[in-house]
PDB file of N, CA and C in Angstrom:
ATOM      1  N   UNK A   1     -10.108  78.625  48.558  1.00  0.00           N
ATOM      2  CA  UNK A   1      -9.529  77.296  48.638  1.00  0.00           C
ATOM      3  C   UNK A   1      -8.820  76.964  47.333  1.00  0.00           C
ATOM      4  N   UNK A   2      -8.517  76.095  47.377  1.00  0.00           N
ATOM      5  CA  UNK A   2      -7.285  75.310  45.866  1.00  0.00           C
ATOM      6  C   UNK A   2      -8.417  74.186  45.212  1.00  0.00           C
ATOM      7  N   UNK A   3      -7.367  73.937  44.675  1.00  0.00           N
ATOM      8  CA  UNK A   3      -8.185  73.028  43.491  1.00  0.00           C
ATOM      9  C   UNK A   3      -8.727  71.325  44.511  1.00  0.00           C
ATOM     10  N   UNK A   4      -8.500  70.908  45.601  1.00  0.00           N
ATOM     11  CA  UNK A   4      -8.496  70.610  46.150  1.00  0.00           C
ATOM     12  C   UNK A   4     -10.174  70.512  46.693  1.00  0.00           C
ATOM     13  N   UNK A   5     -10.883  71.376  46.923  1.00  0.00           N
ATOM     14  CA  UNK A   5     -12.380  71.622  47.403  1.00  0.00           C
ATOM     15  C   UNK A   5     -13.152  71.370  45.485  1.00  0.00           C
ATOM     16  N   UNK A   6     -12.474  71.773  44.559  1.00  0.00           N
ATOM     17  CA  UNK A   6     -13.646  71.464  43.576  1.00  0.00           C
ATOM     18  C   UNK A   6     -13.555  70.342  43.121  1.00  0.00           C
ATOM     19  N   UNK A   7     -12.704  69.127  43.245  1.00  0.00           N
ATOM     20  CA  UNK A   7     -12.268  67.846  42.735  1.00  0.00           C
ATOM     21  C   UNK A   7     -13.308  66.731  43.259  1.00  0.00           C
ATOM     22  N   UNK A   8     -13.461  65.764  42.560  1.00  0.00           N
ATOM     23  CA  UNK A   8     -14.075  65.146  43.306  1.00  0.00           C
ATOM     24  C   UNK A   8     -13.551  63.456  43.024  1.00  0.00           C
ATOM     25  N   UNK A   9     -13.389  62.951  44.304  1.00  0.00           N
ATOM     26  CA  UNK A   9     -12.411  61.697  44.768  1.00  0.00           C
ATOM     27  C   UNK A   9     -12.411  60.715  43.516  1.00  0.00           C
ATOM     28  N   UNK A  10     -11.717  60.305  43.179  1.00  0.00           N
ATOM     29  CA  UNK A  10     -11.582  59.676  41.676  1.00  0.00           C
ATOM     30  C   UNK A  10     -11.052  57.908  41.867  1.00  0.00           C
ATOM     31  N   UNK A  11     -11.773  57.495  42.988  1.00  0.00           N
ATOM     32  CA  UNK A  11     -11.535  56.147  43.354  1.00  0.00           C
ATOM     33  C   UNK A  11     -13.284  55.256  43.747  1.00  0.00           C
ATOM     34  N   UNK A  12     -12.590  54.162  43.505  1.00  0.00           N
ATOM     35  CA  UNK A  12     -13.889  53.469  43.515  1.00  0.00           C
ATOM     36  C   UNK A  12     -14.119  52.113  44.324  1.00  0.00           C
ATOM     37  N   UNK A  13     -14.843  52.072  45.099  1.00  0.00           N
ATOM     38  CA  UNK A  13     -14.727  50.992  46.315  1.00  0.00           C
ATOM     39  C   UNK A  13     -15.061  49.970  45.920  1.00  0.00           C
ATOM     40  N   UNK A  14     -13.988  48.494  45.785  1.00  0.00           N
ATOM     41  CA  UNK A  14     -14.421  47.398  44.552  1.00  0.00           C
ATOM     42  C   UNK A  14     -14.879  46.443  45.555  1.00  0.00           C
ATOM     43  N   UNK A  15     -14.357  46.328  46.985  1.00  0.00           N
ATOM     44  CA  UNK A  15     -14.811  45.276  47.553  1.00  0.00           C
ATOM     45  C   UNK A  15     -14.250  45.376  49.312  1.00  0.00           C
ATOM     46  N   UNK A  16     -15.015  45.072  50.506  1.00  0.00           N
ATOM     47  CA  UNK A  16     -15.167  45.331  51.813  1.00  0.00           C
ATOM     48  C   UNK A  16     -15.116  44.204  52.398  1.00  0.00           C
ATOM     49  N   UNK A  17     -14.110  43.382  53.005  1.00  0.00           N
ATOM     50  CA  UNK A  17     -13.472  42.101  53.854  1.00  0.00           C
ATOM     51  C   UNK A  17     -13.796  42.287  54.852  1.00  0.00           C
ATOM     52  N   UNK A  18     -14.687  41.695  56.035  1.00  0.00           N
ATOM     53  CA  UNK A  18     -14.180  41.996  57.460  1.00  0.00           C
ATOM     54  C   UNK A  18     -14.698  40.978  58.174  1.00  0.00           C
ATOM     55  N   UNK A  19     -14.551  40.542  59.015  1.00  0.00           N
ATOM     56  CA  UNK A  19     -14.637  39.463  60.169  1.00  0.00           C
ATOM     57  C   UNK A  19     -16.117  39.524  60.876  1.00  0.00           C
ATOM     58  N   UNK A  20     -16.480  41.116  60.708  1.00  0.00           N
ATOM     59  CA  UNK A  20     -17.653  40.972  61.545  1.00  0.00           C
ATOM     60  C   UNK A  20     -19.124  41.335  61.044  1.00  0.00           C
ATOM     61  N   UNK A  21     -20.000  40.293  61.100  1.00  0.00           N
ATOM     62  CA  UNK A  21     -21.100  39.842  60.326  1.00  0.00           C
ATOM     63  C   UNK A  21     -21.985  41.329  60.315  1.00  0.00           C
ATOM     64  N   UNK A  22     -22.044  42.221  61.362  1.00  0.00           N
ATOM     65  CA  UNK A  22     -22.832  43.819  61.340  1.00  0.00           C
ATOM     66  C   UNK A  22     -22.280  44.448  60.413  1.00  0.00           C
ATOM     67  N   UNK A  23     -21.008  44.469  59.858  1.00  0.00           N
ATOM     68  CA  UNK A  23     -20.674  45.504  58.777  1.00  0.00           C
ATOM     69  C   UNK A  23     -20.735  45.124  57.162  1.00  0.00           C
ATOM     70  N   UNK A  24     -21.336  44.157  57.476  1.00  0.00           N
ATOM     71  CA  UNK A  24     -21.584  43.090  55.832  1.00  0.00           C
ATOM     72  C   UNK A  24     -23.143  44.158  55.201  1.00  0.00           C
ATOM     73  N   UNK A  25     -22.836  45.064  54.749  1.00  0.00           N
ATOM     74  CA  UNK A  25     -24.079  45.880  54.279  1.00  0.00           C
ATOM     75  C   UNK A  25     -23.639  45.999  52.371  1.00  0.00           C
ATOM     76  N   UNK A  26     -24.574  46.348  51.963  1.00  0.00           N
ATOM     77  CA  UNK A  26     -24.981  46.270  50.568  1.00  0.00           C
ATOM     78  C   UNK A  26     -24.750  47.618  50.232  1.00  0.00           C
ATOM     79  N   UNK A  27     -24.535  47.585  48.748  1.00  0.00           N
ATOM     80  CA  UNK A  27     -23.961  48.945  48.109  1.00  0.00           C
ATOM     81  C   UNK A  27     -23.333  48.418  46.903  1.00  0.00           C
ATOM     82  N   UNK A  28     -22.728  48.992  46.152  1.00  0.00           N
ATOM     83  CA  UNK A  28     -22.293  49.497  44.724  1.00  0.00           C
ATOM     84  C   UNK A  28     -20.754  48.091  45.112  1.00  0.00           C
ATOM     85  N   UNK A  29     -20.494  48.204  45.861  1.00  0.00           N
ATOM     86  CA  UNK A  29     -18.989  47.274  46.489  1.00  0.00           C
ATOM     87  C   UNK A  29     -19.618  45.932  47.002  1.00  0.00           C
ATOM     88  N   UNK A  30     -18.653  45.111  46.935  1.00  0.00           N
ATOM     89  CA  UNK A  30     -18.717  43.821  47.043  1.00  0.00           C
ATOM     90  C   UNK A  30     -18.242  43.965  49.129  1.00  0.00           C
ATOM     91  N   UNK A  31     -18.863  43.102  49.189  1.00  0.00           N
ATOM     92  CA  UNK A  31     -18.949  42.752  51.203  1.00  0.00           C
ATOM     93  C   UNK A  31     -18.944  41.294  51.384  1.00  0.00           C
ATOM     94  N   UNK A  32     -17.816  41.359  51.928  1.00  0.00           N
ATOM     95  CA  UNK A  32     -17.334  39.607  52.223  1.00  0.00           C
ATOM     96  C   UNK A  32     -17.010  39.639  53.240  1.00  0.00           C
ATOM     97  N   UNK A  33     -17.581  38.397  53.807  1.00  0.00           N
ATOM     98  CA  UNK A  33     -17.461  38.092  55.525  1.00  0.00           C
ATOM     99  C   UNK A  33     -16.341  36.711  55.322  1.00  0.00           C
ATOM    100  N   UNK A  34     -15.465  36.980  55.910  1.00  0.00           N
ATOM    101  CA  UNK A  34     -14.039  35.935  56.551  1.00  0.00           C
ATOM    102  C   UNK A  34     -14.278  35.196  57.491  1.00  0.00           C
ATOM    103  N   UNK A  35     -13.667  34.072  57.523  1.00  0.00           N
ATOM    104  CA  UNK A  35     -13.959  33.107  58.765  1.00  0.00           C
ATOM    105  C   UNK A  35     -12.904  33.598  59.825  1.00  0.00           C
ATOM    106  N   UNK A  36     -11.541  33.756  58.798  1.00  0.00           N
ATOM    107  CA  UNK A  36     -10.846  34.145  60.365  1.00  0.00           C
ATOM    108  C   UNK A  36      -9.360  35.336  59.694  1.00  0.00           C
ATOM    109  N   UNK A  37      -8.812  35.647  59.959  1.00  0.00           N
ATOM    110  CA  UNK A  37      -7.946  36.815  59.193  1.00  0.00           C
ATOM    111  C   UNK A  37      -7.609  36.092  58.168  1.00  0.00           C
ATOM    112  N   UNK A  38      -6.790  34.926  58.570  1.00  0.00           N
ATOM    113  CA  UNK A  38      -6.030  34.454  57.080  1.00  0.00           C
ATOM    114  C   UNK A  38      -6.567  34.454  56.037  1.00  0.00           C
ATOM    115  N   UNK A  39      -7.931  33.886  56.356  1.00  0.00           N
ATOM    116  CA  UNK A  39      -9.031  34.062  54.935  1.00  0.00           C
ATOM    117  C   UNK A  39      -9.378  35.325  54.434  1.00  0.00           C
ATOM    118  N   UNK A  40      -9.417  36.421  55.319  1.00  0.00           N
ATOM    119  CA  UNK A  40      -9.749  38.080  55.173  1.00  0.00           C
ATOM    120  C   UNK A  40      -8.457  38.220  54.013  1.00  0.00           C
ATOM    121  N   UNK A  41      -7.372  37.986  54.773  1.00  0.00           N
ATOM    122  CA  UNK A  41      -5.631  38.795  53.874  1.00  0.00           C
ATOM    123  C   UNK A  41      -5.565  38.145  52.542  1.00  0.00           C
ATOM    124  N   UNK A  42      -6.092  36.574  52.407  1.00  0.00           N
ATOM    125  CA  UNK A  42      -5.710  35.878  50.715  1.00  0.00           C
ATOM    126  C   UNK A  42      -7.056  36.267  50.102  1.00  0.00           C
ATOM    127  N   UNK A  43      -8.434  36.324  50.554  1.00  0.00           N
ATOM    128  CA  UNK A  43      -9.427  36.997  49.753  1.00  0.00           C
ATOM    129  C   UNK A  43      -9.266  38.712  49.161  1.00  0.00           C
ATOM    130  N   UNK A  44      -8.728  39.611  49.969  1.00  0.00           N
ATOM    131  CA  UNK A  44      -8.401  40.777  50.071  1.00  0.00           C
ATOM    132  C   UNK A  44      -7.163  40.752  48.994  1.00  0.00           C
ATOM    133  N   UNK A  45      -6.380  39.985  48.973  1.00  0.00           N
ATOM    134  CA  UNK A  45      -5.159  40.214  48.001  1.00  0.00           C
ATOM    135  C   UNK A  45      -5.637  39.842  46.688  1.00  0.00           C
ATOM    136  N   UNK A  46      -5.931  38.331  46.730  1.00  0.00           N
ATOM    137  CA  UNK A  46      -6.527  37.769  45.574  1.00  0.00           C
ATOM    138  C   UNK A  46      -7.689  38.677  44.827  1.00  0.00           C
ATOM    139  N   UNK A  47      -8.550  39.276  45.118  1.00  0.00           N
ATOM    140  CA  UNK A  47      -9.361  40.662  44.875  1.00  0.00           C
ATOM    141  C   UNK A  47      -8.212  41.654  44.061  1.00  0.00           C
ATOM    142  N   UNK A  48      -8.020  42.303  45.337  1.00  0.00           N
ATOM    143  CA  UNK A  48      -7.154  43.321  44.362  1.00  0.00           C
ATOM    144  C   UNK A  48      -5.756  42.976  43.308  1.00  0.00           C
ATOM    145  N   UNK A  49      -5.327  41.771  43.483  1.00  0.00           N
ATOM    146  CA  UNK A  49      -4.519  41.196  42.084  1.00  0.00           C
ATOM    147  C   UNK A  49      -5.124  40.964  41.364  1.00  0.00           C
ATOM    148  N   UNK A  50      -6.690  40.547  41.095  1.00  0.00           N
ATOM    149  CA  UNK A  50      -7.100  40.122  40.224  1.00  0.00           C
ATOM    150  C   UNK A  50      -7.520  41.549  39.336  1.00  0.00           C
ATOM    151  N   UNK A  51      -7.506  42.980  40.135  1.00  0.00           N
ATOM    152  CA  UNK A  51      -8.920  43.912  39.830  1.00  0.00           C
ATOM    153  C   UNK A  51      -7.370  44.728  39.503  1.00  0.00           C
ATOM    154  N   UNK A  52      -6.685  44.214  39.716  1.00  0.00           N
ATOM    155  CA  UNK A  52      -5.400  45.568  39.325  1.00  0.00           C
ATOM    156  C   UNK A  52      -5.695  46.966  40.310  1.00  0.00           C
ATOM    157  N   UNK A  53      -5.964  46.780  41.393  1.00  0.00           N
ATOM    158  CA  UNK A  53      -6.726  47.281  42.531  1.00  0.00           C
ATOM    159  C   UNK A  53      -5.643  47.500  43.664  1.00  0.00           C
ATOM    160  N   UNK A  54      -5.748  48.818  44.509  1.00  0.00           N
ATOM    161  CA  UNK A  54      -4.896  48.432  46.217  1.00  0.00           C
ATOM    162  C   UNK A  54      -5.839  48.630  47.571  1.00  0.00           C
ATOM    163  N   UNK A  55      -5.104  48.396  48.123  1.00  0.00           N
ATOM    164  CA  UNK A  55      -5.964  47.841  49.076  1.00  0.00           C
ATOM    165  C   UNK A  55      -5.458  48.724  50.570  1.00  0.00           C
ATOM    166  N   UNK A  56      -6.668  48.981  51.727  1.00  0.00           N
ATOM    167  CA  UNK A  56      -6.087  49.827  52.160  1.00  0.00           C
ATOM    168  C   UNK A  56      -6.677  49.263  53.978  1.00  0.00           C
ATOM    169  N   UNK A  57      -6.143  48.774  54.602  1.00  0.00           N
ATOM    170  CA  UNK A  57      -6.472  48.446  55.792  1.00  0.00           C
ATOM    171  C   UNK A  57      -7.384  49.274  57.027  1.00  0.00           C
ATOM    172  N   UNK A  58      -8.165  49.433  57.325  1.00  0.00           N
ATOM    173  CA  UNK A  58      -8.897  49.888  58.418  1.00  0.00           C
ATOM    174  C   UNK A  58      -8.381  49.955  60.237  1.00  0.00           C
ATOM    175  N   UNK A  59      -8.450  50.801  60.567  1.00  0.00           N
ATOM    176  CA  UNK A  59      -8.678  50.827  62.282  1.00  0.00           C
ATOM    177  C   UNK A  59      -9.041  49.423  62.669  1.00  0.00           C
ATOM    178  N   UNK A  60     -10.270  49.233  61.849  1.00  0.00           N
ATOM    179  CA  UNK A  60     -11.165  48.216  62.681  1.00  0.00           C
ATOM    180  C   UNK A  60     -10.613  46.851  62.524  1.00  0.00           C
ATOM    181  N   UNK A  61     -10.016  46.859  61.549  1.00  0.00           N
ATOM    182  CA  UNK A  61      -9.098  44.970  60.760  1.00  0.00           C
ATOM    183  C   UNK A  61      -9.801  45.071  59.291  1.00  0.00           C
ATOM    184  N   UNK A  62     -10.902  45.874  59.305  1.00  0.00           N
ATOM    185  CA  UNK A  62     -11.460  45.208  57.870  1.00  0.00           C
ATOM    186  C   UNK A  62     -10.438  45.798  56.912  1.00  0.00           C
ATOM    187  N   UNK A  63     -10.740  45.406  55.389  1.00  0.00           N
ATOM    188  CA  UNK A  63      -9.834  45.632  54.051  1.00  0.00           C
ATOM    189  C   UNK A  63     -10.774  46.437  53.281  1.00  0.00           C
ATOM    190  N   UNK A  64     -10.473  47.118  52.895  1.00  0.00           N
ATOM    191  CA  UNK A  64     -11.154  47.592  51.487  1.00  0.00           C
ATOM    192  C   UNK A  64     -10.149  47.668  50.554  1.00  0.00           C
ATOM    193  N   UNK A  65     -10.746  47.234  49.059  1.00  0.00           N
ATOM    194  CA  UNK A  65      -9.647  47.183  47.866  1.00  0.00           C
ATOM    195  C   UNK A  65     -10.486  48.568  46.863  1.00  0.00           C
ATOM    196  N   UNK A  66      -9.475  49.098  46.382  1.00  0.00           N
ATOM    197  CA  UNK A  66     -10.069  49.899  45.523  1.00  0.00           C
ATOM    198  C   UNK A  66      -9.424  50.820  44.602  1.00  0.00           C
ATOM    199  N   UNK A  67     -10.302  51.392  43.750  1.00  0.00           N
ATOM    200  CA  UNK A  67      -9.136  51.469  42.250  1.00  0.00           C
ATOM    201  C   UNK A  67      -9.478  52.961  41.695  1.00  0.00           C
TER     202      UNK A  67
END
């Protein structure tokens, strides 16, 4: 294999947005529950502008920001 298999991922999960109250779990990252998208997209931005952070949208709707 390439250098690719010995690397190891060099990003860090700063914070987890999502609408639905089952995926609000605990860990090293911040987990924020939204009342309704609009609040998900200006918490999610405001996060990663503040963290100098990007942000990367999910299948599911949720956000993760991370750096």
């Amino acid at each position: 294999m390439g250098k690719e298999s010995s690397t190891k991922a060099s990003f860090e999960i700063l914070a987890y947005i999502t609408l639905d109250p089952n995926r609000v779990i605990s860990g090293n990252a911040l987990a924020l529950l939204a009342k309704d998208i609009e609040e998900q997209k200006i918490i999610t931005q405001d996060i990663a502008k503040s963290m100098k952070a990007d942000i990367t949208q999910l299948k599911c709707g949720d956000y993760m920001v991370y750096r």
